[in-house]
C-alpha atoms as a PDB file:
ATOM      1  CA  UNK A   1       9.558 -46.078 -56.981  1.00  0.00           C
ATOM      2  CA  UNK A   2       8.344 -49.662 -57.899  1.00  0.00           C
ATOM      3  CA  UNK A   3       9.863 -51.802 -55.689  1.00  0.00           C
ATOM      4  CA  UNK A   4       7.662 -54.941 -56.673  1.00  0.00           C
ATOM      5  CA  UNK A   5       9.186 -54.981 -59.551  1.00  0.00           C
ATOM      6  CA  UNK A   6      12.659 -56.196 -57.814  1.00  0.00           C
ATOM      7  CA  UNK A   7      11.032 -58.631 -55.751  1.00  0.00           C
ATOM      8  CA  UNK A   8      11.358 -61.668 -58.175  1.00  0.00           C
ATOM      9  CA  UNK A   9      14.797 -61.052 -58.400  1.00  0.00           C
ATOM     10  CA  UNK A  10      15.145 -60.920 -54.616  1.00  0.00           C
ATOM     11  CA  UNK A  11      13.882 -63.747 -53.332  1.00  0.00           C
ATOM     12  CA  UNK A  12      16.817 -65.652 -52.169  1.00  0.00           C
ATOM     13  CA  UNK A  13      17.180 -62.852 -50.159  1.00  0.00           C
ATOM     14  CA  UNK A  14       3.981 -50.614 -31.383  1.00  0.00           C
ATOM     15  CA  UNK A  15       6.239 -51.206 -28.969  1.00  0.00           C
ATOM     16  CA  UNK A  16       7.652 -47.963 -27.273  1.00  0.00           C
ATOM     17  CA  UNK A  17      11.405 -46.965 -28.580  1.00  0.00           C
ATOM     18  CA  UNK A  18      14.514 -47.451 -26.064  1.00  0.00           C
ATOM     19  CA  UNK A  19      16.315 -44.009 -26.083  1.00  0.00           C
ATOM     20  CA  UNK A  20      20.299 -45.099 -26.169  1.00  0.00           C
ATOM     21  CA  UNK A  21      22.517 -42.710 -24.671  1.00  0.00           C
ATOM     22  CA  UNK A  22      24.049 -39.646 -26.709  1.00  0.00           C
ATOM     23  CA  UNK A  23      27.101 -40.846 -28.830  1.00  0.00           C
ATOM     24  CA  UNK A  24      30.017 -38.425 -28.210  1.00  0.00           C
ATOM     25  CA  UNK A  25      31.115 -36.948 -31.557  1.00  0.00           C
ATOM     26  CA  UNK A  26      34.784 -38.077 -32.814  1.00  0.00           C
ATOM     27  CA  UNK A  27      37.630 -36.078 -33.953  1.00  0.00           C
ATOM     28  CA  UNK A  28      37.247 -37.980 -37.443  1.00  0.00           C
ATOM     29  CA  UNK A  29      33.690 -36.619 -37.716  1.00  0.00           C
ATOM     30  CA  UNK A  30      34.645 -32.881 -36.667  1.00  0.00           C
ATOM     31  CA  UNK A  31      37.019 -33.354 -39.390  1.00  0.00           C
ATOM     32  CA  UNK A  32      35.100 -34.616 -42.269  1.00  0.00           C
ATOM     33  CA  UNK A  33      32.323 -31.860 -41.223  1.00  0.00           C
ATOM     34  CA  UNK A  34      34.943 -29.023 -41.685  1.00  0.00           C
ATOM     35  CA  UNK A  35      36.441 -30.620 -44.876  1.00  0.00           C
ATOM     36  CA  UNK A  36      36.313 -27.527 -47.081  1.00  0.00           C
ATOM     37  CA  UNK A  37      35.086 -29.576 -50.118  1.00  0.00           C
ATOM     38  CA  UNK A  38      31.846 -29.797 -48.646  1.00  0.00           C
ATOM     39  CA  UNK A  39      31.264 -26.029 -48.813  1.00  0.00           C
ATOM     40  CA  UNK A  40      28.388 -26.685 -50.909  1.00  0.00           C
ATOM     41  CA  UNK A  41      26.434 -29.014 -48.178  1.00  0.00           C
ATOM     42  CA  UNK A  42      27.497 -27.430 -44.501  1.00  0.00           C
ATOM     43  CA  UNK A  43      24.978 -25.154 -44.422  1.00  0.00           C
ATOM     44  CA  UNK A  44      22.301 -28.284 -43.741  1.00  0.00           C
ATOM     45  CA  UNK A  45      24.759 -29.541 -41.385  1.00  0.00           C
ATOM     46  CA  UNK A  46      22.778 -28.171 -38.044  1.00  0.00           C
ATOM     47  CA  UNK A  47      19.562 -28.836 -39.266  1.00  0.00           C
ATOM     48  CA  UNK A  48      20.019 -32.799 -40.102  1.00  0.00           C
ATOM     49  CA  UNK A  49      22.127 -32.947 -36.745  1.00  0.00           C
ATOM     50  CA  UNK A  50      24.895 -34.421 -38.799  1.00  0.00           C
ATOM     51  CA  UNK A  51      27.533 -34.685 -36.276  1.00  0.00           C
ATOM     52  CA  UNK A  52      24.801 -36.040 -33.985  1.00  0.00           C
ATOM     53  CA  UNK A  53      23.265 -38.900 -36.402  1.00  0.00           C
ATOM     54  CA  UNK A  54      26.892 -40.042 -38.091  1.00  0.00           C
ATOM     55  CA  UNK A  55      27.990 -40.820 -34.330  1.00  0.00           C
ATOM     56  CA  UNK A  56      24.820 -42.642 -33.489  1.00  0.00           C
ATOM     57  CA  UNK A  57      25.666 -45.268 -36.487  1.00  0.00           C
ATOM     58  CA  UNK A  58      29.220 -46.141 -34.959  1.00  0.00           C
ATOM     59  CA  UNK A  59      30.671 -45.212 -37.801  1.00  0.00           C
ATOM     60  CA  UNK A  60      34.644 -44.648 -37.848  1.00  0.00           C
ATOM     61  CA  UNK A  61      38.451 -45.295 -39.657  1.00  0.00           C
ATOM     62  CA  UNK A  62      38.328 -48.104 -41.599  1.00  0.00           C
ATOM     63  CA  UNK A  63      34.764 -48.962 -41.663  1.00  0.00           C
ATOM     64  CA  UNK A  64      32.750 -49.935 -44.844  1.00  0.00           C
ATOM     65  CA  UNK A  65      29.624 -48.303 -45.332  1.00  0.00           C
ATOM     66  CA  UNK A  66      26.572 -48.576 -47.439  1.00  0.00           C
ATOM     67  CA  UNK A  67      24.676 -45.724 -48.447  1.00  0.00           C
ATOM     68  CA  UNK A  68      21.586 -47.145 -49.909  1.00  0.00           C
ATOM     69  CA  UNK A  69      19.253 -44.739 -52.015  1.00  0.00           C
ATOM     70  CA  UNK A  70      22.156 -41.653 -51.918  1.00  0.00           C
ATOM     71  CA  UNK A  71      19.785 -38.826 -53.221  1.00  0.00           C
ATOM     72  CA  UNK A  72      22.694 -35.829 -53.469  1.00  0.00           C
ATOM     73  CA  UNK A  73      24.863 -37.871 -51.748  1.00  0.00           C
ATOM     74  CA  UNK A  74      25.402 -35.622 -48.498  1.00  0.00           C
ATOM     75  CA  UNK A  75      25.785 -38.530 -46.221  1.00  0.00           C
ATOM     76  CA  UNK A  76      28.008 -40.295 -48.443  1.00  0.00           C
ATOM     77  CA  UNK A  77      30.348 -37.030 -48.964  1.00  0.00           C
ATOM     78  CA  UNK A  78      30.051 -37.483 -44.788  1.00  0.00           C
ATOM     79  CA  UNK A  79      31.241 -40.791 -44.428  1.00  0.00           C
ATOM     80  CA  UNK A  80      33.844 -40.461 -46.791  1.00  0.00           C
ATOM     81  CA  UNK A  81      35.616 -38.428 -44.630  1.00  0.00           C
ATOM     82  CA  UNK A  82      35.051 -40.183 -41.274  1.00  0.00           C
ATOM     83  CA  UNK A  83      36.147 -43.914 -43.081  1.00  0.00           C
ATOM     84  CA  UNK A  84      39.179 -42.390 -44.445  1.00  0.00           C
ATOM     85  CA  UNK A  85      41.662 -43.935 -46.962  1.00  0.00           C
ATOM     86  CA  UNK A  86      41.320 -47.675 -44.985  1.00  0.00           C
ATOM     87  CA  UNK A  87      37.501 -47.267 -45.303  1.00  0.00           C
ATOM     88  CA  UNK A  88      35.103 -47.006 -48.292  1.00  0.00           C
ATOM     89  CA  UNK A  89      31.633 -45.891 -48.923  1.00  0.00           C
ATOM     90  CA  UNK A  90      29.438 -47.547 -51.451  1.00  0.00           C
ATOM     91  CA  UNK A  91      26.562 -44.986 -52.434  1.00  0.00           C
ATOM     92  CA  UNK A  92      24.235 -47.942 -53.785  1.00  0.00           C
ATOM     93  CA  UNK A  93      20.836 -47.274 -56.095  1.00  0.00           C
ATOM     94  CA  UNK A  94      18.758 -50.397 -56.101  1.00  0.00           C
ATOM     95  CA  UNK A  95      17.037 -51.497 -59.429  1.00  0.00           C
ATOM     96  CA  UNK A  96      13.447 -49.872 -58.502  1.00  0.00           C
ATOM     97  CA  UNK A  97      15.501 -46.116 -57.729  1.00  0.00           C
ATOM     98  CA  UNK A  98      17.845 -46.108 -60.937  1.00  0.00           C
ATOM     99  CA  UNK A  99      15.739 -43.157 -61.844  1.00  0.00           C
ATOM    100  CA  UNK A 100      17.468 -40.887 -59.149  1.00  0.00           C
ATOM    101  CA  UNK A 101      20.638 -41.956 -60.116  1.00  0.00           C
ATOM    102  CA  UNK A 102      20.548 -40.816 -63.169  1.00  0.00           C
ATOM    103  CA  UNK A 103      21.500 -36.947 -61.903  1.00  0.00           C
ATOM    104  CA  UNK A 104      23.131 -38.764 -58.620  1.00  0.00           C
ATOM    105  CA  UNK A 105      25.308 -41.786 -59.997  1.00  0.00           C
ATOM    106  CA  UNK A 106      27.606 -38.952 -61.851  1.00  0.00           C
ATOM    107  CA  UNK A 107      27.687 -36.484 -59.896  1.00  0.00           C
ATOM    108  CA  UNK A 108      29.346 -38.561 -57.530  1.00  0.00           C
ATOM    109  CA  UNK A 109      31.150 -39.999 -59.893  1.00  0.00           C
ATOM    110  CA  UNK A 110      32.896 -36.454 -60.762  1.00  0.00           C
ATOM    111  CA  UNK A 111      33.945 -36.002 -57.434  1.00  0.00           C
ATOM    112  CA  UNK A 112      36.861 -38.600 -57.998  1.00  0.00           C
ATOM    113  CA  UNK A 113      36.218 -39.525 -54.225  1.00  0.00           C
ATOM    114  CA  UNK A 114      38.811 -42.492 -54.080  1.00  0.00           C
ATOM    115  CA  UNK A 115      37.291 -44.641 -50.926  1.00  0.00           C
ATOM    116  CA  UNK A 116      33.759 -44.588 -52.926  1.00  0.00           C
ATOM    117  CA  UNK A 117      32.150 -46.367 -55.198  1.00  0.00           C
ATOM    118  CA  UNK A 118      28.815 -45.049 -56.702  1.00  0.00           C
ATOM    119  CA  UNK A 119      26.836 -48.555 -57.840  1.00  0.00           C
ATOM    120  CA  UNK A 120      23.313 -48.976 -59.748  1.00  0.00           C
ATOM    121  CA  UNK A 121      22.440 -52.474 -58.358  1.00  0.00           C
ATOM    122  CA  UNK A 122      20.338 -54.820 -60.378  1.00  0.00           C
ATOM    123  CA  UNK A 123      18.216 -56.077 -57.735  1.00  0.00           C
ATOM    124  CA  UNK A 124      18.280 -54.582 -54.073  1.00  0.00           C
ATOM    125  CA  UNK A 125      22.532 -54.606 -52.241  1.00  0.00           C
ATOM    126  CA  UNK A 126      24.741 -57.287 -53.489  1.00  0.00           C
ATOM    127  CA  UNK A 127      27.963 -56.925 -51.738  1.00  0.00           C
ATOM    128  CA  UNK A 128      31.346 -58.748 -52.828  1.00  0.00           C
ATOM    129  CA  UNK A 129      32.237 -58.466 -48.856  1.00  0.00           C
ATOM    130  CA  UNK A 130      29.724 -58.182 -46.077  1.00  0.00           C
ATOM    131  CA  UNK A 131      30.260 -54.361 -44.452  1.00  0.00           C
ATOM    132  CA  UNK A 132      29.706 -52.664 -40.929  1.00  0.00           C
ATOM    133  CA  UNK A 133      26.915 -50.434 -41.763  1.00  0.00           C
ATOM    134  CA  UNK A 134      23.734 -50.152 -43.951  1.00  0.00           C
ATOM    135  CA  UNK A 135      22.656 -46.864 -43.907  1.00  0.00           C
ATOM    136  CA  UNK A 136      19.257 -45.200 -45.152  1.00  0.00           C
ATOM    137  CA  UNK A 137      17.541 -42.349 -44.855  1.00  0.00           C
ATOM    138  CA  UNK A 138      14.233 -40.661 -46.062  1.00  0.00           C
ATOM    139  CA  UNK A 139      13.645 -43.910 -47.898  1.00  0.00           C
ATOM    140  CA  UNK A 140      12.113 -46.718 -45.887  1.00  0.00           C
ATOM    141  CA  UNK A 141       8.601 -45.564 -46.612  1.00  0.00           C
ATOM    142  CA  UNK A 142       8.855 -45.238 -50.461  1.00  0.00           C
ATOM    143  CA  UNK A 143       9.946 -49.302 -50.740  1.00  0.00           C
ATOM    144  CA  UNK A 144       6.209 -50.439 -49.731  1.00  0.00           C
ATOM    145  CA  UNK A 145       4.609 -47.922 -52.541  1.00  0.00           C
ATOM    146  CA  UNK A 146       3.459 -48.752 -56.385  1.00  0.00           C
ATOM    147  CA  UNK A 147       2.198 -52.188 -54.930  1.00  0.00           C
ATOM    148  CA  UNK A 148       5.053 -53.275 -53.408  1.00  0.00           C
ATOM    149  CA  UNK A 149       3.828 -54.161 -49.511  1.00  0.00           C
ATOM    150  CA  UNK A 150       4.983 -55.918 -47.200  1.00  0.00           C
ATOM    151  CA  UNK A 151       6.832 -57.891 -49.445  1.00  0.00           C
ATOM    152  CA  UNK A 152       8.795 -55.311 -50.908  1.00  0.00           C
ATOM    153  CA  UNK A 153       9.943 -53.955 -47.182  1.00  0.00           C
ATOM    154  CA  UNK A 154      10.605 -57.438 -46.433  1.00  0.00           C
ATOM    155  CA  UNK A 155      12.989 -58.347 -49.173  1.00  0.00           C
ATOM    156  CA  UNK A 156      14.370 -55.028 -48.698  1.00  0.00           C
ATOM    157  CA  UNK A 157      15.250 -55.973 -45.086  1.00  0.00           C
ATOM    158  CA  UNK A 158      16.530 -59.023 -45.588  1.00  0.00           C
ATOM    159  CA  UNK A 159      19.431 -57.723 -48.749  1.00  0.00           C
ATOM    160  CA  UNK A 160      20.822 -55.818 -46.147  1.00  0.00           C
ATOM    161  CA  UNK A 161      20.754 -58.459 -43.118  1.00  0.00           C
ATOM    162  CA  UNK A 162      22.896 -60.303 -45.927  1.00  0.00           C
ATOM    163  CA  UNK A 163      24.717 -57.729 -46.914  1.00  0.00           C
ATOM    164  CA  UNK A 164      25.641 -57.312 -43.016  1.00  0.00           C
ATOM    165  CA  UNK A 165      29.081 -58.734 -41.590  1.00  0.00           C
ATOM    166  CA  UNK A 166      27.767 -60.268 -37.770  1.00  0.00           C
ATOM    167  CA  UNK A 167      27.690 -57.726 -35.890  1.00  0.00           C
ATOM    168  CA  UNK A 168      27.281 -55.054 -38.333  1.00  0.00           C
ATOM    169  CA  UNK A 169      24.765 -51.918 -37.966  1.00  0.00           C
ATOM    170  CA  UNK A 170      21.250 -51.151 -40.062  1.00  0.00           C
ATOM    171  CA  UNK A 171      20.447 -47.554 -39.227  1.00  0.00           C
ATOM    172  CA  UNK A 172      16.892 -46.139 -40.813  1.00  0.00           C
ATOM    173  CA  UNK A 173      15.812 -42.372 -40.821  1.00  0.00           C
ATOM    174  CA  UNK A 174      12.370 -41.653 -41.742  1.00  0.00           C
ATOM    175  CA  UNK A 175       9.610 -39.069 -41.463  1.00  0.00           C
ATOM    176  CA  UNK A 176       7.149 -40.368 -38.405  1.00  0.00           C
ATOM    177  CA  UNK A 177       3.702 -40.640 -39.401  1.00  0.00           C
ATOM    178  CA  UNK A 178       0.651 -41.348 -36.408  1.00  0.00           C
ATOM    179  CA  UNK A 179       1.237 -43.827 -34.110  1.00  0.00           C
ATOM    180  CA  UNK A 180      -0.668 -46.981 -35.355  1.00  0.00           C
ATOM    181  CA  UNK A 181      -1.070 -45.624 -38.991  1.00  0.00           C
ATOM    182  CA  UNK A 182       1.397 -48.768 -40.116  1.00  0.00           C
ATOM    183  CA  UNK A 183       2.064 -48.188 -44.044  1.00  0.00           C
ATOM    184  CA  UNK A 184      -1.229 -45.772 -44.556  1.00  0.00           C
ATOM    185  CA  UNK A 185       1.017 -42.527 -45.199  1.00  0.00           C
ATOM    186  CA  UNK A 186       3.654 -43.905 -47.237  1.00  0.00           C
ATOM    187  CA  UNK A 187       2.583 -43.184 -50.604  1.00  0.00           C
ATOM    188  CA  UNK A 188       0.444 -39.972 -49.475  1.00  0.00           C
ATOM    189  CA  UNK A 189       2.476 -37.989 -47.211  1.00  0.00           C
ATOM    190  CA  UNK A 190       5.606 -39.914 -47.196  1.00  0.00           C
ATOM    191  CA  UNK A 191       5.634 -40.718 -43.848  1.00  0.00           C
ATOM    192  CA  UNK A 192       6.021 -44.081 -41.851  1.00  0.00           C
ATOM    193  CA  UNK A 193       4.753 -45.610 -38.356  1.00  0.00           C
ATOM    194  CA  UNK A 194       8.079 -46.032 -36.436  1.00  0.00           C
ATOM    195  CA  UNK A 195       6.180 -49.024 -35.017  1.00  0.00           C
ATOM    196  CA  UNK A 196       5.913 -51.067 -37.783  1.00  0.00           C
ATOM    197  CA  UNK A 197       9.718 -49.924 -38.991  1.00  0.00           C
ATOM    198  CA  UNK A 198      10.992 -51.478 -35.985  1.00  0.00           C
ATOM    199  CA  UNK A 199       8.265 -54.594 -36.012  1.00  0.00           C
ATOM    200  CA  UNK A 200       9.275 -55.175 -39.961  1.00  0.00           C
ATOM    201  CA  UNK A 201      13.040 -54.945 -39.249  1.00  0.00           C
ATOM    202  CA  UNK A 202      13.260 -57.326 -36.154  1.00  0.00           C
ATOM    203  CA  UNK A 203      11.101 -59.809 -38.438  1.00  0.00           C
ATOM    204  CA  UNK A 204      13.963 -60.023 -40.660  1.00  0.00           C
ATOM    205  CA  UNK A 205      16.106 -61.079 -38.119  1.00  0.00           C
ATOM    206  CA  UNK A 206      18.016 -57.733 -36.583  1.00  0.00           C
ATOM    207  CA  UNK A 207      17.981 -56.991 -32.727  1.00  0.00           C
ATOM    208  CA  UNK A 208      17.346 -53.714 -31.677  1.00  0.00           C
ATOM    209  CA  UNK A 209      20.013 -51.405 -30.436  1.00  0.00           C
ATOM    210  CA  UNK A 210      17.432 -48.247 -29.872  1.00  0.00           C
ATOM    211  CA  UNK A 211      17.034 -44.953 -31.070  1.00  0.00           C
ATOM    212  CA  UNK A 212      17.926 -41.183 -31.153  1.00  0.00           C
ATOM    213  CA  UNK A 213      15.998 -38.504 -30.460  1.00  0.00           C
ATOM    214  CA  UNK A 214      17.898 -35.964 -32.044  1.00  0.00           C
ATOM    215  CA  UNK A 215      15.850 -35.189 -35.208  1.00  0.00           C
ATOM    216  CA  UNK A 216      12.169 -35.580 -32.923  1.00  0.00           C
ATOM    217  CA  UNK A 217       9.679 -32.541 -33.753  1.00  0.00           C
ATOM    218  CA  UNK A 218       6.697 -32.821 -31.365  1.00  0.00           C
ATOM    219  CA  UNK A 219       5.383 -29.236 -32.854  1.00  0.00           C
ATOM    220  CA  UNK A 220       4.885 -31.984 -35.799  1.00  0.00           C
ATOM    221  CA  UNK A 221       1.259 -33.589 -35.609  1.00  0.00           C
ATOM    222  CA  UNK A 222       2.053 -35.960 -38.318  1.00  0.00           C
ATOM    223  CA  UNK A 223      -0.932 -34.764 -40.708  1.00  0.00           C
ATOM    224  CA  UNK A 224       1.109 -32.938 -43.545  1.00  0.00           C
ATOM    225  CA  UNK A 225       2.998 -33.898 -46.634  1.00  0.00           C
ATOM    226  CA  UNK A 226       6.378 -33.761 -45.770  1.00  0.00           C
ATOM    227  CA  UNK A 227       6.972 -31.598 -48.672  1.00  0.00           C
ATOM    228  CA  UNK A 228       4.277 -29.023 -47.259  1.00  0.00           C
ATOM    229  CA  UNK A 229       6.384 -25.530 -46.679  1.00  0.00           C
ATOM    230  CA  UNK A 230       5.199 -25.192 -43.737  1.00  0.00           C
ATOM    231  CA  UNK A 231       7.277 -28.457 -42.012  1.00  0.00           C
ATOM    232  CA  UNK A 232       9.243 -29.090 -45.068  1.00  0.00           C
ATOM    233  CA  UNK A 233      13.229 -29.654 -43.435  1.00  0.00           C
ATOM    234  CA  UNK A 234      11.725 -30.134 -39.590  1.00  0.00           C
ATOM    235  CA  UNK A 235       9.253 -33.222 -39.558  1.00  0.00           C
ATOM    236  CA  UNK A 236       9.710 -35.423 -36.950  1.00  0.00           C
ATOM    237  CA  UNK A 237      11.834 -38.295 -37.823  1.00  0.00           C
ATOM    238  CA  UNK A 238      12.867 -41.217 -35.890  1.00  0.00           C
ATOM    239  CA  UNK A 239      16.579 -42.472 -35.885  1.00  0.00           C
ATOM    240  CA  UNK A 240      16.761 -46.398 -35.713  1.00  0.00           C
ATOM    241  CA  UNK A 241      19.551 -48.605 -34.660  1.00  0.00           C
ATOM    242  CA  UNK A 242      19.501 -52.422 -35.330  1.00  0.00           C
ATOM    243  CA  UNK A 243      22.717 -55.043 -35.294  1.00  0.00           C
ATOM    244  CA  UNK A 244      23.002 -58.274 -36.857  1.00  0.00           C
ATOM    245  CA  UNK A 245      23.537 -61.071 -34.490  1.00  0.00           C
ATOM    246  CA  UNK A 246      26.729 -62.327 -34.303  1.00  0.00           C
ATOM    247  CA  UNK A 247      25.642 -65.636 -34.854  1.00  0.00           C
END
């Protein structure tokens, strides 16, 4: 994923986690969970925490949500169900991912979901109306890789503080890697320093809201490829919360 490649284009654009209380899980998520036309994903359900995690964002009827870098689109599916028909989901492929859309995008697509809209953006999220909440997951480390850097993660941050009504949530999922290792295991074993997520997105002007625990592994030392069988599906992964400042 060459995310320095987008950066032109996007211009305009180790401090210890608070641990925020567990979100109760709404009827609307129960719901969208059982919603027989998700046959095909439930079985993950338990292992990603789903109910869990789709609380945590604040998500609910009649928000708009962002999906950024879909893969299979199991979290979009997800939301779909918990916006409902005054909601919509926007499952969003930046310019440096169209390559995984190109098995993603119409799949989706096929679905016929009516409150989502499956988009290959030409630079990073360009929104005709800011939303409630920019979601990501399993991506945040891959934006700094092929040469992209800080800069990359930086105009990365800042599309979606943009994209963002006041107010409005960033949540970011990622693999841990060693405390202090800042953007060392990114391209290696996929992995990020939660430190430096939180440190990167603050710098872009979010305040933190905290984090959930619910997909921490501490039998995970943080040394393997996350693709390694052995931890593939369980790595430790930190849940992040940040809001947009109202003003």
């Amino acid at each position: 994923m060459r995310w320095s490649m987008v950066l032109a284009a996007s211009a305009a654009l180790a401090v210890p986690a608070a641990i925020v209380a567990k979100e109760s899980v709404s009827p609307a998520i129960t719901k969208a969970l059982a919603d027989p036309a998700r046959a095909d994903q439930a079985g993950d359900d338990a292992r990603r925490h789903a109910a869990e995690v789709v609380a945590f964002s604040g998500a609910k009827a009649g928000s708009t949500v962002v999906d950024i870098i879909p893969g299979a689109a199991y979290w979009t599916r997800i939301f779909t169900g918990v916006v409902g028909p005054t909601g919509h989901v926007w499952a969003v492929w930046p310019a440096a991912a169209a390559g995984y859309a190109e098995k993603g995008k119409p799949a989706l697509d096929a679905r016929g979901l009516t409150n989502v809209s499956a988009v290959l953006d030409p630079a990073i999220l360009t929104v005709d109306k800011p939303v409630d909440l920019v979601w990501t997951v399993q991506n945040y480390h891959d934006v700094p890789n092929k040469g992209g850097g800080e800069a990359a993660l930086a105009a990365f941050n800042a599309a979606i503080f943009k994209a963002l009504k006041p107010g409005g949530t960033y949540i970011v999922i990622d693999h841990a890697a060693a405390a202090g290792s800042g953007l060392r295991d990114t391209e290696t074993l996929h992995r990020i320093d939660p430190a430096i997520v939180k440190k990167q997105v603050m710098a872009a002007g979010f305040e933190w809201v905290g984090a959930s625990t619910v997909l921490a592994n501490p039998k995970d030392d943080h040394t393997l490829k996350v693709f390694d069988p052995t931890i593939r599906g369980t790595t430790d992964q930190f849940v992040y919360k940040f809001r947009k400042p109202l003003k």
